[in-house]
PDB file of N, CA and C in Angstrom:
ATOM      1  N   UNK A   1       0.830  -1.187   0.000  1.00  0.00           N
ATOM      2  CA  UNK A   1       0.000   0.000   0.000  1.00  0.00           C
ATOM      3  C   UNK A   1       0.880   1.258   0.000  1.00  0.00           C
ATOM      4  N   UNK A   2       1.861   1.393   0.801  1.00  0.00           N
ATOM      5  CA  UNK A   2       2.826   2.819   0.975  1.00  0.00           C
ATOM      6  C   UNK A   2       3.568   2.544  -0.588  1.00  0.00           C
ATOM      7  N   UNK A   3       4.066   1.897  -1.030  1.00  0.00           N
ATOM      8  CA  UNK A   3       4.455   1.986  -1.949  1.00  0.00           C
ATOM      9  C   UNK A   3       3.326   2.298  -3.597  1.00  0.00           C
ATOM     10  N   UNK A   4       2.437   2.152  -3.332  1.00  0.00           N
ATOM     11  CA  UNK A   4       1.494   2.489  -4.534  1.00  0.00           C
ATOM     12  C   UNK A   4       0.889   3.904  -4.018  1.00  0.00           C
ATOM     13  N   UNK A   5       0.933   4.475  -2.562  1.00  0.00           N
ATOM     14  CA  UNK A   5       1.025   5.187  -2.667  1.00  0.00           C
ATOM     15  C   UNK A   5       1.871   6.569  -2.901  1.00  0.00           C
ATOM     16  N   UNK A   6       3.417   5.870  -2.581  1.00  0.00           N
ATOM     17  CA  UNK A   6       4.533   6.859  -3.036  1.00  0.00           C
ATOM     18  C   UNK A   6       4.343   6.787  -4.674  1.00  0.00           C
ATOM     19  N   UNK A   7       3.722   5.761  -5.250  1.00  0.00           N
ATOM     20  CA  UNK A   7       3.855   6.432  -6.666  1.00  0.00           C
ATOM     21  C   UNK A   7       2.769   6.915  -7.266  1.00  0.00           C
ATOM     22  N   UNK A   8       1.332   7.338  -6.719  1.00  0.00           N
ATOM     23  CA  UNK A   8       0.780   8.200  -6.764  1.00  0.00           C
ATOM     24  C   UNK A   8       1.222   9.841  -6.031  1.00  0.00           C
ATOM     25  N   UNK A   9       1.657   9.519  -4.976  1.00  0.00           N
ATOM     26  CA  UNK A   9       2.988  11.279  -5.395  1.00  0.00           C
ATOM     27  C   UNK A   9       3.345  11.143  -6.156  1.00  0.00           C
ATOM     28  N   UNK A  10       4.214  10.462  -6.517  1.00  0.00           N
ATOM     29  CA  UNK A  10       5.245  11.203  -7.536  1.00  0.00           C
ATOM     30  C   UNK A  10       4.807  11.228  -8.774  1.00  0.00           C
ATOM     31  N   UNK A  11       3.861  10.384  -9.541  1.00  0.00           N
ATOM     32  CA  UNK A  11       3.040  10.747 -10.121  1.00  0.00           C
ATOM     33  C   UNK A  11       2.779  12.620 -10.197  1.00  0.00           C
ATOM     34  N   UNK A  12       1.864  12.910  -9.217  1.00  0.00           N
ATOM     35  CA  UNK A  12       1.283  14.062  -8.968  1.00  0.00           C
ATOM     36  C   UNK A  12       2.577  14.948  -9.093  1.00  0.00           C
ATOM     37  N   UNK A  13       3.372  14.838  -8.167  1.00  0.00           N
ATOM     38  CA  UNK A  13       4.662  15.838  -8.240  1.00  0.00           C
ATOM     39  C   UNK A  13       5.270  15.814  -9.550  1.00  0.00           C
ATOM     40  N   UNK A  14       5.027  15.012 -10.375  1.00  0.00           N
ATOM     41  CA  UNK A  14       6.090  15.552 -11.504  1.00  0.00           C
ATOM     42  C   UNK A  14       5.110  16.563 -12.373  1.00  0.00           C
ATOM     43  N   UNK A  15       4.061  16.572 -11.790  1.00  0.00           N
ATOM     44  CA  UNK A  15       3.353  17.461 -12.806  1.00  0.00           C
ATOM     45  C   UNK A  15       3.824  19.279 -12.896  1.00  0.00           C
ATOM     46  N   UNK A  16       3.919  19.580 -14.158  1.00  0.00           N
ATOM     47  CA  UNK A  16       4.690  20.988 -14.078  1.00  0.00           C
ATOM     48  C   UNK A  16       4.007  21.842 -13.728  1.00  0.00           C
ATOM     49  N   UNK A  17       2.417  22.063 -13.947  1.00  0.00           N
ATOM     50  CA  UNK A  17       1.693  22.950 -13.725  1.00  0.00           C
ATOM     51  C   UNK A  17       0.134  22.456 -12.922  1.00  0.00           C
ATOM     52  N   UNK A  18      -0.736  23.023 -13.207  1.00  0.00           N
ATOM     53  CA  UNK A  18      -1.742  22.749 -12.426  1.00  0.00           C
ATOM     54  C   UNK A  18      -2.845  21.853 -13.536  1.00  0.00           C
ATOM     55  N   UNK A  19      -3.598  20.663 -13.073  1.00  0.00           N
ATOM     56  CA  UNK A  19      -4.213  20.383 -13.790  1.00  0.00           C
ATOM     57  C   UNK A  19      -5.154  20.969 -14.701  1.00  0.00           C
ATOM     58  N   UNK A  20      -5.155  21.179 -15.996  1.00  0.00           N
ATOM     59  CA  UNK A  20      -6.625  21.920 -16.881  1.00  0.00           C
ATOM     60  C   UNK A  20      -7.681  21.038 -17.190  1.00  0.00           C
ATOM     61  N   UNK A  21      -6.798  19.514 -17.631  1.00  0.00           N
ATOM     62  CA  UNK A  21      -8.245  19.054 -18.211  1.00  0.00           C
ATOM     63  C   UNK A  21      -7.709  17.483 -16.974  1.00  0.00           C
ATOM     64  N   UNK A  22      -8.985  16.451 -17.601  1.00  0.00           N
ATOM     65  CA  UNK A  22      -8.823  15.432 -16.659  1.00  0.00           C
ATOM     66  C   UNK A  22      -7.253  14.948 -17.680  1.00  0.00           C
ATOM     67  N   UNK A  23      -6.752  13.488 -16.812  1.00  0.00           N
ATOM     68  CA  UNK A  23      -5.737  13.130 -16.725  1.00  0.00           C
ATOM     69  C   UNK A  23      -5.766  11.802 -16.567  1.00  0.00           C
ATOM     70  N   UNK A  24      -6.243  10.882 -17.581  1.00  0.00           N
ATOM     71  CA  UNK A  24      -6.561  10.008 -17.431  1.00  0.00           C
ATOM     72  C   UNK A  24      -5.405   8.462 -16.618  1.00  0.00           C
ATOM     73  N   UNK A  25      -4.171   9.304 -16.891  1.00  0.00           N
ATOM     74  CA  UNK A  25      -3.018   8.605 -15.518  1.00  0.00           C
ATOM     75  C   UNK A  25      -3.156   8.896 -14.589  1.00  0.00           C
ATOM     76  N   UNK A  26      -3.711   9.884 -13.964  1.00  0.00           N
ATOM     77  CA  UNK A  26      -3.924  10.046 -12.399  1.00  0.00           C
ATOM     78  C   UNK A  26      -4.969   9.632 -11.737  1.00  0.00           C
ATOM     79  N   UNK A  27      -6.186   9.897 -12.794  1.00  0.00           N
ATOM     80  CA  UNK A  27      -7.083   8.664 -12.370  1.00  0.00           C
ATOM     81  C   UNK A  27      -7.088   7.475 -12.573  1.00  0.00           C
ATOM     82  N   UNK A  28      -6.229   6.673 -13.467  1.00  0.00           N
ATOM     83  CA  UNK A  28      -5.975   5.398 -13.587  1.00  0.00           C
ATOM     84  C   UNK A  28      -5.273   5.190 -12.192  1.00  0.00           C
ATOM     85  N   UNK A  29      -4.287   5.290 -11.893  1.00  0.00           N
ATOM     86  CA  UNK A  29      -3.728   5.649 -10.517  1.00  0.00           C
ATOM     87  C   UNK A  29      -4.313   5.434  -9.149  1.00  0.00           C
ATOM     88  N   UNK A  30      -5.559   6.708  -9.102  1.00  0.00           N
ATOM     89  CA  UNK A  30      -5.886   6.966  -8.188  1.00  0.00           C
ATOM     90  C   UNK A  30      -7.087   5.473  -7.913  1.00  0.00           C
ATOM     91  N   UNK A  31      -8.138   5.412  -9.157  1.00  0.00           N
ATOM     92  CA  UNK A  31      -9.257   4.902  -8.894  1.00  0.00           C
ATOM     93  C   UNK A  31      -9.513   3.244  -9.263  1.00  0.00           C
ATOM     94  N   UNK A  32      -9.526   2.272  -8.614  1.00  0.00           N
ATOM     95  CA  UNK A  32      -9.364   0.814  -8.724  1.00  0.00           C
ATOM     96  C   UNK A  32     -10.673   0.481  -9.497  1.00  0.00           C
ATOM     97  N   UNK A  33     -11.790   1.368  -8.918  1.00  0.00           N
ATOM     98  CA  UNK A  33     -13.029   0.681  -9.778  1.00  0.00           C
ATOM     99  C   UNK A  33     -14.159   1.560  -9.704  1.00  0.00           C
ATOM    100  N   UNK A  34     -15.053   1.198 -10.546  1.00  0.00           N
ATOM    101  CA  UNK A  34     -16.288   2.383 -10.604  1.00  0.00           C
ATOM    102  C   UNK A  34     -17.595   0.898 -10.427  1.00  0.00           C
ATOM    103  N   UNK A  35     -18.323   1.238  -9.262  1.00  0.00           N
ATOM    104  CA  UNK A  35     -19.358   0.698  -9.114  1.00  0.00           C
ATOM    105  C   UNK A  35     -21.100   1.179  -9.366  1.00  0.00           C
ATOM    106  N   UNK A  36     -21.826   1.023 -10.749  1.00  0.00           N
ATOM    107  CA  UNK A  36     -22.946   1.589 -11.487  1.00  0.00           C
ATOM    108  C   UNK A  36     -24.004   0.963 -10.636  1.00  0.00           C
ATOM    109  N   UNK A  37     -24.701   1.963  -9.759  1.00  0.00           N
ATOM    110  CA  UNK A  37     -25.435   1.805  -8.810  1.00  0.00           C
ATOM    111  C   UNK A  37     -26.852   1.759 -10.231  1.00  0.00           C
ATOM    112  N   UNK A  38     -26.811   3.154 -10.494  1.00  0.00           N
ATOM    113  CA  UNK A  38     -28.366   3.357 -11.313  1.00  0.00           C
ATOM    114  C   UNK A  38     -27.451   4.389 -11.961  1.00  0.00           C
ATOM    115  N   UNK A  39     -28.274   5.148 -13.097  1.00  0.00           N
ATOM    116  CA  UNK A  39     -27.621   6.211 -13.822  1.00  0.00           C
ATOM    117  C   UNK A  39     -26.770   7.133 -13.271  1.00  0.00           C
ATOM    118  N   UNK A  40     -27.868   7.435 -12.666  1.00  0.00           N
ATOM    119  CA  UNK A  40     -27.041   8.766 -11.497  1.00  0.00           C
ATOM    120  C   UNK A  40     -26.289   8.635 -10.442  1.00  0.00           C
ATOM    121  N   UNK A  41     -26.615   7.110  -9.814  1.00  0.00           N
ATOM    122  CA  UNK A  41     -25.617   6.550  -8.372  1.00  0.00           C
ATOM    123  C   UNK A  41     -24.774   6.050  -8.698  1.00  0.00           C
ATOM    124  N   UNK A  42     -22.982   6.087  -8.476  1.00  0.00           N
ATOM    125  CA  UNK A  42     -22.310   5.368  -8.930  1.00  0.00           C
ATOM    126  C   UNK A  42     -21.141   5.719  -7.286  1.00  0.00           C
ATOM    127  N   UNK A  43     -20.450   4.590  -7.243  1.00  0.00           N
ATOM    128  CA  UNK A  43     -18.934   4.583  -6.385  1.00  0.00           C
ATOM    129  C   UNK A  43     -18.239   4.400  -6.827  1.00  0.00           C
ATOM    130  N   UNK A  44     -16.842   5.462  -6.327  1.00  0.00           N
ATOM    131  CA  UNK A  44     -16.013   5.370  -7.004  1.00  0.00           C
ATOM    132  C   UNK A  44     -15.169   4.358  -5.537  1.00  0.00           C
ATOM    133  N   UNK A  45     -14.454   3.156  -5.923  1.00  0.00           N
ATOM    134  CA  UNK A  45     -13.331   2.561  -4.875  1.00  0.00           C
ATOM    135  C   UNK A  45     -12.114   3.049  -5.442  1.00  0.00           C
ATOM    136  N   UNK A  46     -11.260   3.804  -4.440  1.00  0.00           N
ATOM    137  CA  UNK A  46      -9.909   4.220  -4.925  1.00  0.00           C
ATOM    138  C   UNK A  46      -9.308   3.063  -4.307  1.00  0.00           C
ATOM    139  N   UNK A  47      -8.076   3.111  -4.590  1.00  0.00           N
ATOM    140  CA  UNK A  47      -6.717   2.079  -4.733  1.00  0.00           C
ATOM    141  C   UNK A  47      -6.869   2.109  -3.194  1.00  0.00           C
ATOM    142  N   UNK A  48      -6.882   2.922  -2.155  1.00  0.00           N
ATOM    143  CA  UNK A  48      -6.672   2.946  -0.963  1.00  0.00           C
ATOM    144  C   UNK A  48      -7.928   1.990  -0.413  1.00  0.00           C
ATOM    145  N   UNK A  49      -8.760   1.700  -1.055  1.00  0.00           N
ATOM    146  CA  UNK A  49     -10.049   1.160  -0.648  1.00  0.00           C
ATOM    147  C   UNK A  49     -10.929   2.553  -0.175  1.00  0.00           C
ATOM    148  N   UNK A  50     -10.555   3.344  -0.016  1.00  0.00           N
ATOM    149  CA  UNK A  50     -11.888   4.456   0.379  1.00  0.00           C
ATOM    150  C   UNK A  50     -12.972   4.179  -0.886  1.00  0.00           C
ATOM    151  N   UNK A  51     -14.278   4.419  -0.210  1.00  0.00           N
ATOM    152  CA  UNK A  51     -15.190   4.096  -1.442  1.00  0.00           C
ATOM    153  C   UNK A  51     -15.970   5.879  -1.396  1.00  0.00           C
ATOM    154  N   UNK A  52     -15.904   6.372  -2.335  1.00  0.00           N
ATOM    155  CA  UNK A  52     -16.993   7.392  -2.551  1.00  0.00           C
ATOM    156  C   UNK A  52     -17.924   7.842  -3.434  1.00  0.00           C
ATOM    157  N   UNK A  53     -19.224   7.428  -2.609  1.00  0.00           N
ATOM    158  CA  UNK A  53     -20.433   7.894  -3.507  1.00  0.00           C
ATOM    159  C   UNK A  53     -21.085   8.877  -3.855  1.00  0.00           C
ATOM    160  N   UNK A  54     -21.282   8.916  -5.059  1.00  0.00           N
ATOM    161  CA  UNK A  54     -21.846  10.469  -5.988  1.00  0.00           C
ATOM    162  C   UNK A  54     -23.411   9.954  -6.483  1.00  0.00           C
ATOM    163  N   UNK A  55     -24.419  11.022  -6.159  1.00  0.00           N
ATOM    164  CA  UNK A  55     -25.716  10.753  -6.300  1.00  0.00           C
ATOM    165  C   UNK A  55     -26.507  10.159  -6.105  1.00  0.00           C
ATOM    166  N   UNK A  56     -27.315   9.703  -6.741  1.00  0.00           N
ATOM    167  CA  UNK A  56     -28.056   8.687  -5.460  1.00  0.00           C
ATOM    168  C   UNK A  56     -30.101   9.313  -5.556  1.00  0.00           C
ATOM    169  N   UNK A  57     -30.178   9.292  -4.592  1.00  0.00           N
ATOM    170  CA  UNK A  57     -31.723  10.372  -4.900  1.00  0.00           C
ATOM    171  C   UNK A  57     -31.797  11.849  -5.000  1.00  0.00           C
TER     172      UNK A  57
END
């Protein structure tokens, strides 16, 4: 785990400037899986196992 997370820093740190658009390596990175509740409900599980849910009712 510390080690997948030192390379999500450094990942992030090598970046030169500030993100503009998405980044589809940092979310590859960051996010292990997307769970499709209903259209609008979905979880996201990051690599760390935190799970966070967007929408819903």
């Amino acid at each position: 785990m510390k080690q997948r997370f030192d390379e999500i820093l450094e990942t992030l740190n090598n970046r030169d400037s500030l993100l503009e658009e998405f980044d589809d390596e940092i979310f590859n990175a960051l996010v292990e899986k997307i769970e499709i509740l209903t259209p609008t409900h979905f979880v996201f599980e990051l690599m760390s196992g935190l799970r966070v849910e967007e929408g819903g009712e």
